[in-house]
PDB file of N, CA and C in Angstrom:
ATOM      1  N   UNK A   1     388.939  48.027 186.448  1.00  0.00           N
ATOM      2  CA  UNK A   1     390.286  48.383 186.029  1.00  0.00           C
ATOM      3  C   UNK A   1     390.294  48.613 184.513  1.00  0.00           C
ATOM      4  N   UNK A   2     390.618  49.641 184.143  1.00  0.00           N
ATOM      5  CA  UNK A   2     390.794  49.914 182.786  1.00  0.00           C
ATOM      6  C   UNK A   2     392.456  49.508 181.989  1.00  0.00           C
ATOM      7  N   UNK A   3     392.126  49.229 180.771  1.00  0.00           N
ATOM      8  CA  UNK A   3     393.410  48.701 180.035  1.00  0.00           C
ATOM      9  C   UNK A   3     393.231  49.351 179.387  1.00  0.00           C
ATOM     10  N   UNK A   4     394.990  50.050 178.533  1.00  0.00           N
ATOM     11  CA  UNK A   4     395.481  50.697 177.913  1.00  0.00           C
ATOM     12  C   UNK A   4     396.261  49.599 176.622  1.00  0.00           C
ATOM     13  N   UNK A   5     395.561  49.844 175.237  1.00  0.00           N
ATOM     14  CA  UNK A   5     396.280  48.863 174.920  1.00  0.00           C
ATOM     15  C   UNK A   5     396.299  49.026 173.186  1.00  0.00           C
ATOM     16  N   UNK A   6     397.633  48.921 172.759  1.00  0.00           N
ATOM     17  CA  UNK A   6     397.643  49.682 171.400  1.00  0.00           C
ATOM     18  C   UNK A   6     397.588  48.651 170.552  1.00  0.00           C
ATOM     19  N   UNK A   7     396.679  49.014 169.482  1.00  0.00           N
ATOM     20  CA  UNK A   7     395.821  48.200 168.027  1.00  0.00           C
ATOM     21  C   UNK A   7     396.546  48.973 166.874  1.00  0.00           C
ATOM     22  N   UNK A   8     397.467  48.087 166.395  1.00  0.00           N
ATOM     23  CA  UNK A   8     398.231  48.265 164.890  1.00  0.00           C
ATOM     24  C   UNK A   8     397.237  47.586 163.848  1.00  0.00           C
ATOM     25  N   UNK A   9     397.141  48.427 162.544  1.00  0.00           N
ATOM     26  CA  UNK A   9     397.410  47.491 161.326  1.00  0.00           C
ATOM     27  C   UNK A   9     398.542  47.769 160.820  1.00  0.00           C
ATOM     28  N   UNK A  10     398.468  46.424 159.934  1.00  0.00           N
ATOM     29  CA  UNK A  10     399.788  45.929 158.804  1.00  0.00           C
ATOM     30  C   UNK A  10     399.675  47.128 158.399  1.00  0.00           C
ATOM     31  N   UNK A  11     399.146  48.177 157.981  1.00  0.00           N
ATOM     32  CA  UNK A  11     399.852  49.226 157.219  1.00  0.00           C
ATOM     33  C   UNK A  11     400.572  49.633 158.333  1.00  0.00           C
ATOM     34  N   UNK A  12     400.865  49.959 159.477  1.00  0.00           N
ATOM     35  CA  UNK A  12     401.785  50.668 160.423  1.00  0.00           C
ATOM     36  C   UNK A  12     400.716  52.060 160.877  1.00  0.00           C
ATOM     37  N   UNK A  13     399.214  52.163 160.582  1.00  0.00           N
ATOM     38  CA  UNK A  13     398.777  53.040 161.548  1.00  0.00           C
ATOM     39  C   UNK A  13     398.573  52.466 162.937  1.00  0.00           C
ATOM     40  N   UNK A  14     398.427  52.893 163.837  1.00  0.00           N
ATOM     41  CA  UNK A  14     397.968  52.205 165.246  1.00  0.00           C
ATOM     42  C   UNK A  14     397.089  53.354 166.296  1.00  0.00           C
ATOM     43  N   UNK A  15     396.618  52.638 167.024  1.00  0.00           N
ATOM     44  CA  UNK A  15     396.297  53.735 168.111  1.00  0.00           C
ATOM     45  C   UNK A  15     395.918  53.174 169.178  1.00  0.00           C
ATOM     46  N   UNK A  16     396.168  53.978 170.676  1.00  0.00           N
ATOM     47  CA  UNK A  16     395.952  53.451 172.024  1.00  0.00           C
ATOM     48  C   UNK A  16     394.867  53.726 172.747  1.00  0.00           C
ATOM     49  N   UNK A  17     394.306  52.210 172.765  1.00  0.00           N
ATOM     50  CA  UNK A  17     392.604  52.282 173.493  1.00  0.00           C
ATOM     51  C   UNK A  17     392.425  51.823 174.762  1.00  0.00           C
ATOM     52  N   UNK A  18     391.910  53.003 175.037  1.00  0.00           N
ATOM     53  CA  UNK A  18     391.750  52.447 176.632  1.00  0.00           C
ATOM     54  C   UNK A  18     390.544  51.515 176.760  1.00  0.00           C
ATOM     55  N   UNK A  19     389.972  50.701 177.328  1.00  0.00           N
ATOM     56  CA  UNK A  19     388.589  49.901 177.963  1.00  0.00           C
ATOM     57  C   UNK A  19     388.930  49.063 179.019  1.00  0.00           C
ATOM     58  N   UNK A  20     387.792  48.704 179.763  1.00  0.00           N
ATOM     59  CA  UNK A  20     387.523  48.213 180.855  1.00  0.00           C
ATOM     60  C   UNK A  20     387.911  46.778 181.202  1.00  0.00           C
ATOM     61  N   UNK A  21     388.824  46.272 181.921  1.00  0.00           N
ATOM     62  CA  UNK A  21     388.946  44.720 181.604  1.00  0.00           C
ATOM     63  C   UNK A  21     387.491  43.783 181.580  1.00  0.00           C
ATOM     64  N   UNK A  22     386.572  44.366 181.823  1.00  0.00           N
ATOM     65  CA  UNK A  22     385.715  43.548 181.359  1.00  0.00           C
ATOM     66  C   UNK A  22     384.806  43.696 180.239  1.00  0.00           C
ATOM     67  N   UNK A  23     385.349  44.625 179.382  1.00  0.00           N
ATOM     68  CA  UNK A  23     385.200  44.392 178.359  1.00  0.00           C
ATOM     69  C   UNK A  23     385.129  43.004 176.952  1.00  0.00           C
ATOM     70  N   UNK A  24     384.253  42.936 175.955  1.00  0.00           N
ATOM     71  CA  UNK A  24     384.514  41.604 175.104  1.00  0.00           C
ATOM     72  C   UNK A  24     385.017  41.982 174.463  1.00  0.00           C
ATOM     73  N   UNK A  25     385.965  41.390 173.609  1.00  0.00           N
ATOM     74  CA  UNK A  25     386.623  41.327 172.437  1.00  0.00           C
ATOM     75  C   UNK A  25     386.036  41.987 171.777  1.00  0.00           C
ATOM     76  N   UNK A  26     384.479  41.351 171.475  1.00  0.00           N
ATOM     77  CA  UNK A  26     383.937  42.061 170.250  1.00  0.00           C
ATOM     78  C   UNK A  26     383.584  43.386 170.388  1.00  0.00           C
ATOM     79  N   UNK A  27     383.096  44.186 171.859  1.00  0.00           N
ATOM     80  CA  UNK A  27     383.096  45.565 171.876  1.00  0.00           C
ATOM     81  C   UNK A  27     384.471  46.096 171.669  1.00  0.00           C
ATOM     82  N   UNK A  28     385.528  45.440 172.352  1.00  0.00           N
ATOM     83  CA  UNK A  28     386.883  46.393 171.964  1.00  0.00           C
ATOM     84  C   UNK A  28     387.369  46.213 170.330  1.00  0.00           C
ATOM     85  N   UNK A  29     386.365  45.094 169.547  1.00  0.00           N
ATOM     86  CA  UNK A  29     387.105  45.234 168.146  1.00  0.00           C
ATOM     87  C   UNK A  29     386.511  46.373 167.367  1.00  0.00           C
ATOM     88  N   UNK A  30     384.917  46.451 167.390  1.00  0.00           N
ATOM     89  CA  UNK A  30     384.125  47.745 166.920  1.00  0.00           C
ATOM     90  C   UNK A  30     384.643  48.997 167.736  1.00  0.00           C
ATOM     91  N   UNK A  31     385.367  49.162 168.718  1.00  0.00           N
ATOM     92  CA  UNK A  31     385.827  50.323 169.038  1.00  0.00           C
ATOM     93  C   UNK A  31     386.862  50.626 168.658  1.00  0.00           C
ATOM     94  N   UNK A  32     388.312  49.633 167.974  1.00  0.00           N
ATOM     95  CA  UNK A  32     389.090  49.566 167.209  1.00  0.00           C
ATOM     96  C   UNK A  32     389.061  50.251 165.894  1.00  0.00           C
ATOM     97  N   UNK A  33     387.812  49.556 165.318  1.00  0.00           N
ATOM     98  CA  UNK A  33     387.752  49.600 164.174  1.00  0.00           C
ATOM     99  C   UNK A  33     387.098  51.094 163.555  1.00  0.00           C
ATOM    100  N   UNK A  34     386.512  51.854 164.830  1.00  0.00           N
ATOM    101  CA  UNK A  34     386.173  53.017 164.574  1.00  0.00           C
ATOM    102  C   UNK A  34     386.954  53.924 164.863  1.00  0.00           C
ATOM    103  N   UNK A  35     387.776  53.912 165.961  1.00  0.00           N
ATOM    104  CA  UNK A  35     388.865  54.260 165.880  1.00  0.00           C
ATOM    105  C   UNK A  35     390.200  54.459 164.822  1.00  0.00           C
ATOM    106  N   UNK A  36     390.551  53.412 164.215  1.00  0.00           N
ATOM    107  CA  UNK A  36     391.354  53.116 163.103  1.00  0.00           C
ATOM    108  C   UNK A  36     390.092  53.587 161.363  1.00  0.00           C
ATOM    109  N   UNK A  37     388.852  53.551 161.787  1.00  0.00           N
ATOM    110  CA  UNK A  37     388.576  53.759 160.424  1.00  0.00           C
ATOM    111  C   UNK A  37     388.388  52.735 159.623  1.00  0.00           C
ATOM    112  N   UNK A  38     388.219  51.434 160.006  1.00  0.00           N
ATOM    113  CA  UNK A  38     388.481  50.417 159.026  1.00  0.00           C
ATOM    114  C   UNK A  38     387.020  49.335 159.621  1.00  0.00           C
ATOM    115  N   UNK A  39     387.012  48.605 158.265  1.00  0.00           N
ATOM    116  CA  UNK A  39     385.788  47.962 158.095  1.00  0.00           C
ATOM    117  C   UNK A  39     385.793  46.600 158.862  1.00  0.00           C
ATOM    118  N   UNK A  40     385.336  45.499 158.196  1.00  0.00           N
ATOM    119  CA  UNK A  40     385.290  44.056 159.527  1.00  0.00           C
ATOM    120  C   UNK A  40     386.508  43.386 159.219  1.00  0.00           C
ATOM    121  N   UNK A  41     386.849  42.559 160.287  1.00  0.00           N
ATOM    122  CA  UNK A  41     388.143  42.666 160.672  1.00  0.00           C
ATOM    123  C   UNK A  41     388.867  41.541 161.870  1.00  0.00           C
ATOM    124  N   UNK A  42     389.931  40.715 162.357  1.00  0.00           N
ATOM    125  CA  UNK A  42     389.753  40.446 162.963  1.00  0.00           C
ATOM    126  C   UNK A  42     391.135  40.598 163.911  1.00  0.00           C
ATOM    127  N   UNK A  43     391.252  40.552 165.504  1.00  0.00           N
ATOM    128  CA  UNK A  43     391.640  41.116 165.996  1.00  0.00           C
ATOM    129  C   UNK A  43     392.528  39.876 166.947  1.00  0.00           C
ATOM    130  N   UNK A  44     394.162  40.231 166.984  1.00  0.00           N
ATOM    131  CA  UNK A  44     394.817  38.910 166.865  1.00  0.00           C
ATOM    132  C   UNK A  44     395.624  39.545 167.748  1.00  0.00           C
ATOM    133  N   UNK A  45     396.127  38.491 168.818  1.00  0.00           N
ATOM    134  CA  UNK A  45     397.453  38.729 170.172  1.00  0.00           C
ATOM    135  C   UNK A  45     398.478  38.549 169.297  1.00  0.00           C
ATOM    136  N   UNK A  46     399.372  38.951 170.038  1.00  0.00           N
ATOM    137  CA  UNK A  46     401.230  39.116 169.714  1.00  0.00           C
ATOM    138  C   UNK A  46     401.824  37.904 169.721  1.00  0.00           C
ATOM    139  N   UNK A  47     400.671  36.955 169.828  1.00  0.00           N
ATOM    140  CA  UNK A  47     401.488  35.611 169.884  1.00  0.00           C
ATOM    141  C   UNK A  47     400.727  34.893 168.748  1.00  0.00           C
ATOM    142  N   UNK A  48     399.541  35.616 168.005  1.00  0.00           N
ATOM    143  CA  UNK A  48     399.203  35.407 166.459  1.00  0.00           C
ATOM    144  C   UNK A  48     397.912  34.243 166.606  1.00  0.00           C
ATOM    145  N   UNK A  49     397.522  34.532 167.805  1.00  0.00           N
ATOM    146  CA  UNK A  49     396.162  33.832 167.944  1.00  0.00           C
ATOM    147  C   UNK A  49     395.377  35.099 167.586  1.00  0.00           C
ATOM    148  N   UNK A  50     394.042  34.877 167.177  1.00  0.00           N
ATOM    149  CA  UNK A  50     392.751  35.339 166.719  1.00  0.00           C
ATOM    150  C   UNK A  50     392.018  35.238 168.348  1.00  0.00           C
ATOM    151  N   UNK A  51     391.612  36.603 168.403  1.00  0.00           N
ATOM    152  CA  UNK A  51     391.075  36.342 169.759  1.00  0.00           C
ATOM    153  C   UNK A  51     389.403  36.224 169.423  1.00  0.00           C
ATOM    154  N   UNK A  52     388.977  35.458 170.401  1.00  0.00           N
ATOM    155  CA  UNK A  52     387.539  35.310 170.313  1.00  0.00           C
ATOM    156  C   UNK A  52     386.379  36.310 170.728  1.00  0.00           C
ATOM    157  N   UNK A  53     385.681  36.385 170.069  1.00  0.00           N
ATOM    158  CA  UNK A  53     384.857  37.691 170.578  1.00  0.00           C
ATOM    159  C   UNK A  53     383.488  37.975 171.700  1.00  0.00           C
ATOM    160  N   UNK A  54     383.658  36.500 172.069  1.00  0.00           N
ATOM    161  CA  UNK A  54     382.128  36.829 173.376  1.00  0.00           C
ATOM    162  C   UNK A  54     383.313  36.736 174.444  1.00  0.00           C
ATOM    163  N   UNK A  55     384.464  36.177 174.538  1.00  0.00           N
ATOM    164  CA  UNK A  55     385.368  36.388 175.592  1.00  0.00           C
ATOM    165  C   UNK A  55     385.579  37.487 176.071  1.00  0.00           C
ATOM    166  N   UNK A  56     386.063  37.739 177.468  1.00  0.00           N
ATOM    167  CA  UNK A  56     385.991  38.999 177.545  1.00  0.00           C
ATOM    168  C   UNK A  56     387.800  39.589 177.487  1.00  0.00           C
ATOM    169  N   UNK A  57     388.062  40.906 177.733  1.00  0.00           N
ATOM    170  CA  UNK A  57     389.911  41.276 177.298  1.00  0.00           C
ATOM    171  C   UNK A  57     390.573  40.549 178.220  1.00  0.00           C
ATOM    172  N   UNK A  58     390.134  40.361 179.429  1.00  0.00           N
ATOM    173  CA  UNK A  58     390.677  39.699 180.614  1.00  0.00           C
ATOM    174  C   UNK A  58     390.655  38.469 180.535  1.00  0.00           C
ATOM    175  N   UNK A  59     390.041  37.592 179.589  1.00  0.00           N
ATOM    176  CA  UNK A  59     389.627  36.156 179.621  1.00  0.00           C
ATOM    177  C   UNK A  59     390.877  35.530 178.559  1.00  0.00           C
ATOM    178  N   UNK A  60     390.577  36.705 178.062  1.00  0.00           N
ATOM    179  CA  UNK A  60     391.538  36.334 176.739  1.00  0.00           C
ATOM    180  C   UNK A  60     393.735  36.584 176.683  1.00  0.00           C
ATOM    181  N   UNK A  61     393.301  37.101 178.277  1.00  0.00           N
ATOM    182  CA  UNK A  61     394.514  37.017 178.513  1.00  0.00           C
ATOM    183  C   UNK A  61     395.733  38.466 178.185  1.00  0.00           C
ATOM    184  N   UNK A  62     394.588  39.652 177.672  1.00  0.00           N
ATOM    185  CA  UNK A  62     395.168  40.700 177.131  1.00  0.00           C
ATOM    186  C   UNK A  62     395.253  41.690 178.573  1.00  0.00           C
ATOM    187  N   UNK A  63     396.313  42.239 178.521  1.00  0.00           N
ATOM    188  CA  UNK A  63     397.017  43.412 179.367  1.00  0.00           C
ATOM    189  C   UNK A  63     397.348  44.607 178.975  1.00  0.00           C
ATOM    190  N   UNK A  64     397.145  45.659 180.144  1.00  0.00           N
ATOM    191  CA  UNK A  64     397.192  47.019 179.699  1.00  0.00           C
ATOM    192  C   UNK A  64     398.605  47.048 179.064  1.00  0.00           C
ATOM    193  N   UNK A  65     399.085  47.634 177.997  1.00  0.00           N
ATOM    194  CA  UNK A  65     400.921  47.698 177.461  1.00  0.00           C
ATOM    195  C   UNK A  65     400.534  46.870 176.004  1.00  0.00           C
ATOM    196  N   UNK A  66     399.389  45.764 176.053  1.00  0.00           N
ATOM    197  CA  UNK A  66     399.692  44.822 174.922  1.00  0.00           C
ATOM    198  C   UNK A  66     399.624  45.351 173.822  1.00  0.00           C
ATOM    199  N   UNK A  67     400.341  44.850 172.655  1.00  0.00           N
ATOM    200  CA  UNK A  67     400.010  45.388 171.073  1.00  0.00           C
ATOM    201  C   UNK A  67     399.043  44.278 170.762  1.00  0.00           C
ATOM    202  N   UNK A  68     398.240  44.742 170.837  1.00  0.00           N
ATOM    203  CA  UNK A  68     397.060  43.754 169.650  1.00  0.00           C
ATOM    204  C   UNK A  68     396.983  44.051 167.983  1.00  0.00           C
ATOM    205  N   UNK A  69     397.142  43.545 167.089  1.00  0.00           N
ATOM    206  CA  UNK A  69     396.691  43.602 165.308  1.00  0.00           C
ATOM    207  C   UNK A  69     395.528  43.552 164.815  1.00  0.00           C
ATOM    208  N   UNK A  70     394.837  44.426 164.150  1.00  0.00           N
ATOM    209  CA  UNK A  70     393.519  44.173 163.825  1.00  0.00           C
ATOM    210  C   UNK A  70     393.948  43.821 161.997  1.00  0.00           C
ATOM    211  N   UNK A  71     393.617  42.908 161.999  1.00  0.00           N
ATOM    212  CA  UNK A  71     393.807  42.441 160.410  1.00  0.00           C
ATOM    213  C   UNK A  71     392.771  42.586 159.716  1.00  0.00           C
ATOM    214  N   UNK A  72     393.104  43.571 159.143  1.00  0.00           N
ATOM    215  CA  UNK A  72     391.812  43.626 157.850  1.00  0.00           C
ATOM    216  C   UNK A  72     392.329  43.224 156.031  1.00  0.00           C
ATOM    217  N   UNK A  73     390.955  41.926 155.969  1.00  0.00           N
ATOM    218  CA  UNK A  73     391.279  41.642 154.861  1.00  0.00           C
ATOM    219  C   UNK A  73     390.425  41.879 153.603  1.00  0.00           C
ATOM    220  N   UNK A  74     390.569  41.804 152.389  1.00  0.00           N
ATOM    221  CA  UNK A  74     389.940  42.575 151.243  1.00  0.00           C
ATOM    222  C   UNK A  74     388.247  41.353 151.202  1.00  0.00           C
ATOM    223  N   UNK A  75     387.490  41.831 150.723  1.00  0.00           N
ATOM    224  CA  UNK A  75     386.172  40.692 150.576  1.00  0.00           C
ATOM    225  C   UNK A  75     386.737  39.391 149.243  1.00  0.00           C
ATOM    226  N   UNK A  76     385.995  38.638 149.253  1.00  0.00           N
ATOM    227  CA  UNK A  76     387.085  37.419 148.217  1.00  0.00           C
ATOM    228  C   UNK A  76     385.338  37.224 148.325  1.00  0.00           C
ATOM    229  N   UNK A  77     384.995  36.852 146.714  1.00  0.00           N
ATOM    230  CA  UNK A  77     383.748  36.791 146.413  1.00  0.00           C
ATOM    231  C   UNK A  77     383.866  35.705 145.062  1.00  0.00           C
ATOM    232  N   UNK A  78     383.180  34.581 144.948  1.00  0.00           N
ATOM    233  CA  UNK A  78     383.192  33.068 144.190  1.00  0.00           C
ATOM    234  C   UNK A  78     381.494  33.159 143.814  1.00  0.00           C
ATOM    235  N   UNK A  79     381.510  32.592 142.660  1.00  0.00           N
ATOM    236  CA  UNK A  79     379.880  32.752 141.839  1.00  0.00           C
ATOM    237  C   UNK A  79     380.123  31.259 140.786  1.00  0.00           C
ATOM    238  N   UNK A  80     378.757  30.469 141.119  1.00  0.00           N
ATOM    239  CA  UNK A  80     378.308  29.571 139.893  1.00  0.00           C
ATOM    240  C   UNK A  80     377.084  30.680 139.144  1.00  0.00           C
ATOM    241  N   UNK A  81     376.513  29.769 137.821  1.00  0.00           N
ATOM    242  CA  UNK A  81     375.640  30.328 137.527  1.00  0.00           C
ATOM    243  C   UNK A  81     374.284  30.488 138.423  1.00  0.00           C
ATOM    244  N   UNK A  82     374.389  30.076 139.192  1.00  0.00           N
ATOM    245  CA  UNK A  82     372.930  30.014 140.117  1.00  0.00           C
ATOM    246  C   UNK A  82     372.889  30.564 141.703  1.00  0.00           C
ATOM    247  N   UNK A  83     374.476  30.574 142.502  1.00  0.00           N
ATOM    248  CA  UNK A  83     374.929  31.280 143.957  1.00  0.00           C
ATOM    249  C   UNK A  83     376.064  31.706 143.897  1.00  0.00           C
ATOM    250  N   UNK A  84     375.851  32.641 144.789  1.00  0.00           N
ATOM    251  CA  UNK A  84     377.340  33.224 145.079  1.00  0.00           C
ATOM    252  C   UNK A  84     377.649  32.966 147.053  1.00  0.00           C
ATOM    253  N   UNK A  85     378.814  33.379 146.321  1.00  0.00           N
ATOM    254  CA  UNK A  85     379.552  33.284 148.256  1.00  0.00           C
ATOM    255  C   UNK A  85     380.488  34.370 148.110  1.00  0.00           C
ATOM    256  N   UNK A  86     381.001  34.615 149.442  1.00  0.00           N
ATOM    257  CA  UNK A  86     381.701  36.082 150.332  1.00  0.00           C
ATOM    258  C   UNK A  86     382.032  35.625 151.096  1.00  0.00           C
ATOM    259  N   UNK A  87     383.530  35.587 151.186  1.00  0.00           N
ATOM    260  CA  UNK A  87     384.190  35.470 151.914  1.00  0.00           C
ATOM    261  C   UNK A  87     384.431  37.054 152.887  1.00  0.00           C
ATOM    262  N   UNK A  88     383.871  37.288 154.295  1.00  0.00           N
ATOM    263  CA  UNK A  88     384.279  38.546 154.266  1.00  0.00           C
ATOM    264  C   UNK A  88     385.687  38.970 155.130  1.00  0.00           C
ATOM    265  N   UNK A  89     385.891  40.215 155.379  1.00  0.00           N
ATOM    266  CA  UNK A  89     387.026  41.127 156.076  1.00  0.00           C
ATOM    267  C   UNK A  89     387.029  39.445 157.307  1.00  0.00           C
ATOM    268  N   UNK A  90     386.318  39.688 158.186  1.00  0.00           N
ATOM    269  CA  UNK A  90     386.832  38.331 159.329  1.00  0.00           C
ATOM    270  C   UNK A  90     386.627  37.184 158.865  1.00  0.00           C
ATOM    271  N   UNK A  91     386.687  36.608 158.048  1.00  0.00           N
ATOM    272  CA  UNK A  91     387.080  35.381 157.889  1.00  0.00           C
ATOM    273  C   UNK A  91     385.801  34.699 157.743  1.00  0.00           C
ATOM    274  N   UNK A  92     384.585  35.617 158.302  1.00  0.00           N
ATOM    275  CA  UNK A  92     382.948  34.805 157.942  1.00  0.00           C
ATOM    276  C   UNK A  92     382.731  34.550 156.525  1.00  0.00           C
ATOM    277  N   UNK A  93     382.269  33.370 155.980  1.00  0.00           N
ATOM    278  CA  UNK A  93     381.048  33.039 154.737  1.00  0.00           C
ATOM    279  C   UNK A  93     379.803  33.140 154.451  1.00  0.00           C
ATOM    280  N   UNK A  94     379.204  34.347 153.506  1.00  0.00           N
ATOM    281  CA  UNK A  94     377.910  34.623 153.331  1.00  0.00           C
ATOM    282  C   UNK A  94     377.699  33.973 151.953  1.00  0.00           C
ATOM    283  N   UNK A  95     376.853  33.074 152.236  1.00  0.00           N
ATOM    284  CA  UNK A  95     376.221  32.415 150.470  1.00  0.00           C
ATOM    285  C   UNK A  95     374.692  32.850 150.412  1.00  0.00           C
ATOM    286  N   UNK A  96     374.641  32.863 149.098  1.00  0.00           N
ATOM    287  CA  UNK A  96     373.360  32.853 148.590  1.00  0.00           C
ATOM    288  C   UNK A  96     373.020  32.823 147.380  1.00  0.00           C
ATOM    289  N   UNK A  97     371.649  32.295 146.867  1.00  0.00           N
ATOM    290  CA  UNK A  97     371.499  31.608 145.939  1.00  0.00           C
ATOM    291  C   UNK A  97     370.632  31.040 145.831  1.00  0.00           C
ATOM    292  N   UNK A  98     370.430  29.736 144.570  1.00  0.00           N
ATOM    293  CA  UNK A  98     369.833  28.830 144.530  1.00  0.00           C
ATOM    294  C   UNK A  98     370.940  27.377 145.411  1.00  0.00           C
ATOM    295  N   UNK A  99     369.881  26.751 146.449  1.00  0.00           N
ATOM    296  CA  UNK A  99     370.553  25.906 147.142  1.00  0.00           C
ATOM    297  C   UNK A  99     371.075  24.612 146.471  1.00  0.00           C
ATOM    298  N   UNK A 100     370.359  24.598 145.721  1.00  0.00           N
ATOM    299  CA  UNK A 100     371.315  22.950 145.030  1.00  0.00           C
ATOM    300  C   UNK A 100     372.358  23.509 144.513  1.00  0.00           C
ATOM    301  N   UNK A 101     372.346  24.571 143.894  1.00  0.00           N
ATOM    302  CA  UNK A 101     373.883  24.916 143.371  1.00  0.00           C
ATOM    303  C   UNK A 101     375.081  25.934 144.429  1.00  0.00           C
ATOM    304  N   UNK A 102     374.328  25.365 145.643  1.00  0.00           N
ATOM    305  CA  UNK A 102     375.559  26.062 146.587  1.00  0.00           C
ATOM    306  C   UNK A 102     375.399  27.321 147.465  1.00  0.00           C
ATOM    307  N   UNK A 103     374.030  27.766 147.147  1.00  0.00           N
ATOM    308  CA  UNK A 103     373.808  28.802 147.772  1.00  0.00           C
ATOM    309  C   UNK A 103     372.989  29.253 149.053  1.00  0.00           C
ATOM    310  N   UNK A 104     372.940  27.903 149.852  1.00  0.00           N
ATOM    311  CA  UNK A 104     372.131  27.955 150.807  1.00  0.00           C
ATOM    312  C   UNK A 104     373.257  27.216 152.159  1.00  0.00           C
ATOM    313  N   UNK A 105     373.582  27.483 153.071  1.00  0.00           N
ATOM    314  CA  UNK A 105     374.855  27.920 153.867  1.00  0.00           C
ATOM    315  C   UNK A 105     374.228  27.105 155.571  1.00  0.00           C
ATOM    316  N   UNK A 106     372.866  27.443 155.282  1.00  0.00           N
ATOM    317  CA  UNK A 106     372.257  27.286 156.933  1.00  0.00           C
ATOM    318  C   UNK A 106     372.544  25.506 157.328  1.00  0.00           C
ATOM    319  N   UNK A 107     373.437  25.825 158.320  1.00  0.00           N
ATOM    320  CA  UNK A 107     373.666  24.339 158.923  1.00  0.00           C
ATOM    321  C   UNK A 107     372.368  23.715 159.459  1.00  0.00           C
TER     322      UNK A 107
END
């Protein structure tokens, strides 16, 4: 069964994507995002949850008609003298560096 289902950003462009309910999140967000033109990003229900991305559209509770938001946010980037960090577009943290001063990230 395929879903029909329109992806706004906050600026007010949008557009209506069709995919497969078994589709994941994360393929329908890179198809979003090429669609719309826009870089990483993350992709949020009408009720302002962040949907997860190995879930699949059907898991996550999304229906053909739904407005989904793809929020894209600017990179936010923090530096000592020795690492830096990146905050990026979805909300991930990339550090690197020298590790005593912060730049080593691996749990």
């Amino acid at each position: 069964m395929s879903l029909d289902v329109d992806v706004t950003l906050l600026s007010g462009k949008s557009a209506q994507i069709s995919a497969p309910g078994g589709c994941t999140v994360d393929e329908f967000k890179l198809k979003a995002q090429t669609v719309l033109q826009v870089g990483r990003c993350r992709l949020v229900s009408v009720s302002g949850h962040v949907l997860c991305g190995e879930a699949t559209l059907g898991q996550s509770g999304v229906k053909s008609g739904d407005i989904l938001t793809l929020q894209v946010q600017q990179m936010s980037l923090a530096a000592t003298a020795d690492s830096f960090a990146a905050i990026l577009g979805d909300g991930c943290v990339v550090t690197w560096g020298g590790s005593s001063a912060g730049g080593d990230s691996m749990a």
